[in-house]
Structure formats: structure tokens, C-alpha cells
PDB file of N, CA and C in Angstrom:
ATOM      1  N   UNK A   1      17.987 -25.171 -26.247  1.00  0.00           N
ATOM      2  CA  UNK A   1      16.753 -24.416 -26.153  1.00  0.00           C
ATOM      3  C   UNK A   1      15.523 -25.285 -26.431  1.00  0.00           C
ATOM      4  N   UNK A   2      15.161 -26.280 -27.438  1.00  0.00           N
ATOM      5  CA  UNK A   2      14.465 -27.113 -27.919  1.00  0.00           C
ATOM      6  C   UNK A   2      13.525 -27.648 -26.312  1.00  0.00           C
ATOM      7  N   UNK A   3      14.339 -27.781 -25.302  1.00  0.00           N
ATOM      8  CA  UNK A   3      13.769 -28.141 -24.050  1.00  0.00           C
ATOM      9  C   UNK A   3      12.990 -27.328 -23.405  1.00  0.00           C
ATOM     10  N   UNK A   4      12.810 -26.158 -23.713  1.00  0.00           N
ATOM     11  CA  UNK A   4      12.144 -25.121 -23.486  1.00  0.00           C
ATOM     12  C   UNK A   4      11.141 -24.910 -24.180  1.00  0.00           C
ATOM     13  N   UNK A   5      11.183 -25.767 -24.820  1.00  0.00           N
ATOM     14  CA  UNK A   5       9.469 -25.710 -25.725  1.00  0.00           C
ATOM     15  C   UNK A   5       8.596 -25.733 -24.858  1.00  0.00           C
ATOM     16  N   UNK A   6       7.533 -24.304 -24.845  1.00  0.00           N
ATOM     17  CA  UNK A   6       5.937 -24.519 -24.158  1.00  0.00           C
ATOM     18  C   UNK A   6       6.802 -23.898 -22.662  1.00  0.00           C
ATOM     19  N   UNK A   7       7.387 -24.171 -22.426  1.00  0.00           N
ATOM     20  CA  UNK A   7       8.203 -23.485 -21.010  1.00  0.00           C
ATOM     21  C   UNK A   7       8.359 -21.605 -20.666  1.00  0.00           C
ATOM     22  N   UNK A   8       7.694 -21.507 -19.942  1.00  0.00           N
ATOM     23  CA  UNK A   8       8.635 -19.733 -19.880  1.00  0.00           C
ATOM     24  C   UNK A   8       9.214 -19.688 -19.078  1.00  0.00           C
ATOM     25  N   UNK A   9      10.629 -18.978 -19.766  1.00  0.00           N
ATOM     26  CA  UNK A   9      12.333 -18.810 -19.107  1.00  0.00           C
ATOM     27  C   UNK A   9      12.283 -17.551 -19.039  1.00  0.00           C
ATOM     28  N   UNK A  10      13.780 -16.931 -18.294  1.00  0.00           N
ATOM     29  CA  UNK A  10      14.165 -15.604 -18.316  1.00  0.00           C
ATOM     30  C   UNK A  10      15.260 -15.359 -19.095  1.00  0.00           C
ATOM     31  N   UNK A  11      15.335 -14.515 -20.358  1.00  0.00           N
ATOM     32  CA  UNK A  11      16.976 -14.143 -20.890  1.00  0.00           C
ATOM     33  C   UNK A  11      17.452 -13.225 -20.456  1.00  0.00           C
ATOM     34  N   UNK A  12      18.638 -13.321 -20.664  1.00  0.00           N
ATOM     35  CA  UNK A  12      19.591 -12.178 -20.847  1.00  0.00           C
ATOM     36  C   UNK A  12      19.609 -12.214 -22.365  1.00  0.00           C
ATOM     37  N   UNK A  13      19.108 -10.996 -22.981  1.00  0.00           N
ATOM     38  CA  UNK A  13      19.888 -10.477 -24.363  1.00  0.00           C
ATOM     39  C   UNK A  13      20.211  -9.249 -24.665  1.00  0.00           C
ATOM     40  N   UNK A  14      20.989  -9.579 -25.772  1.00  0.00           N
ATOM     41  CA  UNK A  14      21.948  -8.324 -26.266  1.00  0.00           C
ATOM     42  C   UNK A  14      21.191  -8.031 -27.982  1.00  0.00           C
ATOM     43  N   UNK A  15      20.765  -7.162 -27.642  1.00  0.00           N
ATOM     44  CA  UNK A  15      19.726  -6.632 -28.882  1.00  0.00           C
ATOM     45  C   UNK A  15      20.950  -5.997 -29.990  1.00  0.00           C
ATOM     46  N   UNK A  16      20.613  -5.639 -30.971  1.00  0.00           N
ATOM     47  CA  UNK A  16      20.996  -5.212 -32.100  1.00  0.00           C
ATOM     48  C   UNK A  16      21.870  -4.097 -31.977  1.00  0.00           C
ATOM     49  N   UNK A  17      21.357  -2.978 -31.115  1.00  0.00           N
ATOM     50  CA  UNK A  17      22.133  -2.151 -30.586  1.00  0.00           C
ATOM     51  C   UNK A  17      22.980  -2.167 -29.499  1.00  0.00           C
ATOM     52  N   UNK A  18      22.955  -3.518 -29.618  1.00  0.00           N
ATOM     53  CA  UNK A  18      24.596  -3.667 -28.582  1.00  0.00           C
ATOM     54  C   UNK A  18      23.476  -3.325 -27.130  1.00  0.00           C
ATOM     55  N   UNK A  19      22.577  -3.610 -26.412  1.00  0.00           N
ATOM     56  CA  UNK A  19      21.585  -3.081 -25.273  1.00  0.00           C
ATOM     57  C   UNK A  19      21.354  -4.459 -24.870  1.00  0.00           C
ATOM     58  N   UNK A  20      21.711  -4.780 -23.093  1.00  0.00           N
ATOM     59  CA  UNK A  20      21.377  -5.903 -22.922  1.00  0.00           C
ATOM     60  C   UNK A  20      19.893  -5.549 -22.108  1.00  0.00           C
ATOM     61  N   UNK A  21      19.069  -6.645 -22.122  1.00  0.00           N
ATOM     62  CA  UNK A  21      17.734  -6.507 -21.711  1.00  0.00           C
ATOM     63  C   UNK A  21      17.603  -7.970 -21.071  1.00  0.00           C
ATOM     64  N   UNK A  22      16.487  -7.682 -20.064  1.00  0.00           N
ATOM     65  CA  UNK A  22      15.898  -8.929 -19.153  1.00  0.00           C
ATOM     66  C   UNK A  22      14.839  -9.400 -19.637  1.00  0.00           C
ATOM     67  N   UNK A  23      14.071 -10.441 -20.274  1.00  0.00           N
ATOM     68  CA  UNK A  23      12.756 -10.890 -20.627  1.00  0.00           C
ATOM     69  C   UNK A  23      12.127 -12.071 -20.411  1.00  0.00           C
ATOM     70  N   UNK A  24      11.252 -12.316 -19.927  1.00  0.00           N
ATOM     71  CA  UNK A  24      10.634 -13.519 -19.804  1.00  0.00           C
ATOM     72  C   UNK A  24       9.769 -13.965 -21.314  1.00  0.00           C
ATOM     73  N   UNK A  25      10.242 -14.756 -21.292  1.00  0.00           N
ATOM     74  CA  UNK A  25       9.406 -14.860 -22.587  1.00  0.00           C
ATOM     75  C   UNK A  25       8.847 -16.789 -22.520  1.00  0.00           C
ATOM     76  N   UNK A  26       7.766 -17.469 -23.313  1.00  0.00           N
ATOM     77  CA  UNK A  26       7.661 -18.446 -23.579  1.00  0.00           C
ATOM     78  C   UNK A  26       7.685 -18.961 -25.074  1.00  0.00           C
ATOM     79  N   UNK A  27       8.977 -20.415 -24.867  1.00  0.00           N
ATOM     80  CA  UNK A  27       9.540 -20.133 -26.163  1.00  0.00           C
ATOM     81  C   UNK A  27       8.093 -21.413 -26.620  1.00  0.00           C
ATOM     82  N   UNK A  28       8.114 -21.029 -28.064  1.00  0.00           N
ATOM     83  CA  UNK A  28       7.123 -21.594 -29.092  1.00  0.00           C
ATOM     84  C   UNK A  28       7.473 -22.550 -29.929  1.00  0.00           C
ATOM     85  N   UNK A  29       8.453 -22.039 -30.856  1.00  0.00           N
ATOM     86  CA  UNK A  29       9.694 -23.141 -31.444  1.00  0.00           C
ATOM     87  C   UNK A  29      11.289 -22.909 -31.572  1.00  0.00           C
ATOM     88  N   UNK A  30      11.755 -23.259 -31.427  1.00  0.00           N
ATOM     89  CA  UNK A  30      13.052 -23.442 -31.572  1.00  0.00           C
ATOM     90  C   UNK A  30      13.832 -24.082 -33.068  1.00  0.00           C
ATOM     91  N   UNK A  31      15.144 -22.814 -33.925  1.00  0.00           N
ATOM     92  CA  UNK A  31      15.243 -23.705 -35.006  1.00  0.00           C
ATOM     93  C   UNK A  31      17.004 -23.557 -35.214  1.00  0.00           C
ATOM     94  N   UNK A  32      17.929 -23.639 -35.742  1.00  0.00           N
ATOM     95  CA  UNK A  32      19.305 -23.656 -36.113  1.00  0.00           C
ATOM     96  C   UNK A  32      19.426 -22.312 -34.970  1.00  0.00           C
ATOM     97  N   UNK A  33      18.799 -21.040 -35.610  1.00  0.00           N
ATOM     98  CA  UNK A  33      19.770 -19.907 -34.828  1.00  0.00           C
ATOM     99  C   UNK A  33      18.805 -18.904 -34.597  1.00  0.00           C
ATOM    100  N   UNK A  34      17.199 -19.599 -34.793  1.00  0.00           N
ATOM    101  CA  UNK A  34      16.101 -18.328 -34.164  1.00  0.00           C
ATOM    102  C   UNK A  34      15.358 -18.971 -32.813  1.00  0.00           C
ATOM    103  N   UNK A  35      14.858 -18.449 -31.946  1.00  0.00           N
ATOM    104  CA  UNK A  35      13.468 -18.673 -31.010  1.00  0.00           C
ATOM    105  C   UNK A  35      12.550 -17.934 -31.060  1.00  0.00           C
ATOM    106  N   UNK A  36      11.248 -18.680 -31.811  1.00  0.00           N
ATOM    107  CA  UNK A  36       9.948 -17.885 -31.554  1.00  0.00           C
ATOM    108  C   UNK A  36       9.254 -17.658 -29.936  1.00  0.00           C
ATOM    109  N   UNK A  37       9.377 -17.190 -29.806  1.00  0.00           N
ATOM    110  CA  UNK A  37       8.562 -16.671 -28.634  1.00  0.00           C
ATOM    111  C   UNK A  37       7.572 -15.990 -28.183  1.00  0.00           C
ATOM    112  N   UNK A  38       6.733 -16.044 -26.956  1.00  0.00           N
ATOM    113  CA  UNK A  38       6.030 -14.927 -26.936  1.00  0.00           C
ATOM    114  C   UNK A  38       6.412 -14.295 -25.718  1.00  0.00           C
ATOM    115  N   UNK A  39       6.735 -12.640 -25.944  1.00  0.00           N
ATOM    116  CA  UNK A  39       7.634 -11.971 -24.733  1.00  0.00           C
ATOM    117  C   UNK A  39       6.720 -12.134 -24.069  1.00  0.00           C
ATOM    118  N   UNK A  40       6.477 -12.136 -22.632  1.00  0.00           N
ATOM    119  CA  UNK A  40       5.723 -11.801 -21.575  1.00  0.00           C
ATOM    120  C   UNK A  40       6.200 -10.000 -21.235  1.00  0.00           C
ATOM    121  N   UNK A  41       6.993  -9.865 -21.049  1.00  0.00           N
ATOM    122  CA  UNK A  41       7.651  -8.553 -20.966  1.00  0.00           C
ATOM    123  C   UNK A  41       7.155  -7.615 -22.370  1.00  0.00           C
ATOM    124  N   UNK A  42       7.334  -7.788 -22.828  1.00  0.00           N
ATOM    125  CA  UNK A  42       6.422  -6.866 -24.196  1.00  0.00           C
ATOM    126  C   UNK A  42       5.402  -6.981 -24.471  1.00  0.00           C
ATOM    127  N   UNK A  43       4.963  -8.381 -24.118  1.00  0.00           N
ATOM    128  CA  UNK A  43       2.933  -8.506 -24.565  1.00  0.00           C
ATOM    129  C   UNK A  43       3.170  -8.616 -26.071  1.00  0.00           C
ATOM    130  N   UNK A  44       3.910  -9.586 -26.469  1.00  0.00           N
ATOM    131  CA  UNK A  44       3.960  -9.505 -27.882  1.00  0.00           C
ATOM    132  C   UNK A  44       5.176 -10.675 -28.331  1.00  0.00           C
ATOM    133  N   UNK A  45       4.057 -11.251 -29.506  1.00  0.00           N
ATOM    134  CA  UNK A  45       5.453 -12.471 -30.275  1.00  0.00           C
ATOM    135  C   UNK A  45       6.628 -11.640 -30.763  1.00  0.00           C
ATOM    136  N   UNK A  46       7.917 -12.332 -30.583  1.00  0.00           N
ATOM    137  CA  UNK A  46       9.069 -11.998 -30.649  1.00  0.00           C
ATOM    138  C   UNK A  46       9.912 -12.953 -31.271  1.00  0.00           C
ATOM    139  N   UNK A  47      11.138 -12.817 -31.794  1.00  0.00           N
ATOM    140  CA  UNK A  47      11.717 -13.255 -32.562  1.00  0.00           C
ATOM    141  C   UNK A  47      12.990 -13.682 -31.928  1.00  0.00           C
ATOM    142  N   UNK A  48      13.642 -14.159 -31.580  1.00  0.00           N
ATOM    143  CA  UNK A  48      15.316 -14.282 -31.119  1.00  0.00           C
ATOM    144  C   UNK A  48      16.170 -14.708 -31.679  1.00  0.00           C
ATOM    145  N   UNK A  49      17.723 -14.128 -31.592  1.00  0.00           N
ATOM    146  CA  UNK A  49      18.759 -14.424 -32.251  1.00  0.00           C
ATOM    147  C   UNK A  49      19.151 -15.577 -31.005  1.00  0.00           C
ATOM    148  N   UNK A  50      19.889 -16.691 -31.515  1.00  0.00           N
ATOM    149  CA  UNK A  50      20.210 -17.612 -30.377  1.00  0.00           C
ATOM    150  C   UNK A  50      21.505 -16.671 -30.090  1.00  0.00           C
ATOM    151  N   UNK A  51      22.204 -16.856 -30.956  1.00  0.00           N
ATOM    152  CA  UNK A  51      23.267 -15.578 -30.827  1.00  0.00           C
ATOM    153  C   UNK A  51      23.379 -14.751 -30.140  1.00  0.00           C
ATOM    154  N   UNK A  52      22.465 -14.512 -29.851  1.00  0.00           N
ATOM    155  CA  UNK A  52      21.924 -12.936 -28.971  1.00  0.00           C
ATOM    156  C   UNK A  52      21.683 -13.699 -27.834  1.00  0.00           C
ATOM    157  N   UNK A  53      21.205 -14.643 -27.271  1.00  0.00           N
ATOM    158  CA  UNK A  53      20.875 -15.054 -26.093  1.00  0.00           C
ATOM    159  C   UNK A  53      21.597 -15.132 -25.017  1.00  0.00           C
ATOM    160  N   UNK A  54      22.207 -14.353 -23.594  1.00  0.00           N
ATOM    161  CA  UNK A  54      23.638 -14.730 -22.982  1.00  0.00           C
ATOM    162  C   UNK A  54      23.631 -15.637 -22.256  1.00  0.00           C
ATOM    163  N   UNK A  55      21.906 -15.351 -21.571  1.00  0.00           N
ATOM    164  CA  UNK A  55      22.008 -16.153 -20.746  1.00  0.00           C
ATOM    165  C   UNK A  55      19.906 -16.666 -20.604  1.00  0.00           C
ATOM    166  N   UNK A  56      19.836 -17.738 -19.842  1.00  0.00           N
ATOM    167  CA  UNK A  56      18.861 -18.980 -19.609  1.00  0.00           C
ATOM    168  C   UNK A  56      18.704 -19.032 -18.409  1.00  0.00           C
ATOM    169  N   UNK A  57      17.650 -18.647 -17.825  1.00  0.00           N
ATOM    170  CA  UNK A  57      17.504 -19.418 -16.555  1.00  0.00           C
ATOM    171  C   UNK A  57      15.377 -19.753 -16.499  1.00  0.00           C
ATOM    172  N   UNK A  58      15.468 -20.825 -15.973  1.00  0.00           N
ATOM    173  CA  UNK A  58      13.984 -22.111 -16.284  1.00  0.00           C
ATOM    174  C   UNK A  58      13.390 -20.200 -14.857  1.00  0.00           C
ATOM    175  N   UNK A  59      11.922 -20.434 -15.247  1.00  0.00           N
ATOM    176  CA  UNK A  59      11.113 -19.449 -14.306  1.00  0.00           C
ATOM    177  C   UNK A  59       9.947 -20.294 -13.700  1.00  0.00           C
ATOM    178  N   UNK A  60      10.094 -20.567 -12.425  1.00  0.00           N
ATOM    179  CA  UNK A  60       9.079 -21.532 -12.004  1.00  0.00           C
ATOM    180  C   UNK A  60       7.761 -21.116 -12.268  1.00  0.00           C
ATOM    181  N   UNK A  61       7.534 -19.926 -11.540  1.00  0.00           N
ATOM    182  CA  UNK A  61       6.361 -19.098 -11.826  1.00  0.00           C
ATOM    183  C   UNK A  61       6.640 -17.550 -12.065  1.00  0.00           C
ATOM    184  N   UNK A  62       5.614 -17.488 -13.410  1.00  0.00           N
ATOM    185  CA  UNK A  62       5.772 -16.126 -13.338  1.00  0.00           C
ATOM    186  C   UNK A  62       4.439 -15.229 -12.980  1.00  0.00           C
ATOM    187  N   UNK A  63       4.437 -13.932 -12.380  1.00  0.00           N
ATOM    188  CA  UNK A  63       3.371 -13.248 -11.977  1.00  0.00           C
ATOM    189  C   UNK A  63       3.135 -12.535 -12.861  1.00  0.00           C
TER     190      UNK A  63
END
């Protein structure tokens, strides 16, 4: 993830309640097992479990 610094990607995650969700987000920092981010999809800094993350894919552009 560390390579994704300043980058906005798309996840796949699996939230707390077991709910998978789509988000673009741009990650901020990266540390052992969190990503700060800021969702684009929520309009709001966010927190991530790496754990939680399923899936990564790079977003060339987002609208």
C-alpha cells in the first residue's frame, strides 16, 4: 500500500459488519495494519483496516 501514497485507488472492503463496499479513496499514509485516507466516495477522511482491504486496483482518473 505504501506505493499508493498521494495516489487515488479503488477498494474492495469488508466493513465491520461483514458489508462489502466499493470506494475510491486517496491514501494519505500508510502504517503496520491502518490506511489513512480520504474517501472520495464519502467526502470524508477515513480510516482502514488493511485487513479489511480485499481488493486494489490503481484509478487513472477519477470524475
Amino acid at each position: 500500500m505504501h506505493r499508493h501514497i498521494g495516489r487515488i485507488i479503488e477498494i474492495i472492503y469488508l466493513d465491520s459488519k461483514g458489508i462489502f463496499t466499493k470506494r475510491h479513496i486517496r491514501v494519505d499514509s500508510v502504517n503496520a495494519d491502518m490506511v489513512k485516507a480520504y474517501c472520495l466516495t464519502a467526502k470524508a477522511p477515513r480510516v482502514f483496516r488493511i485487513d479489511r482491504i480485499m481488493a486494489v486496483q490503481a484509478v487513472k482518473r477519477y470524475a
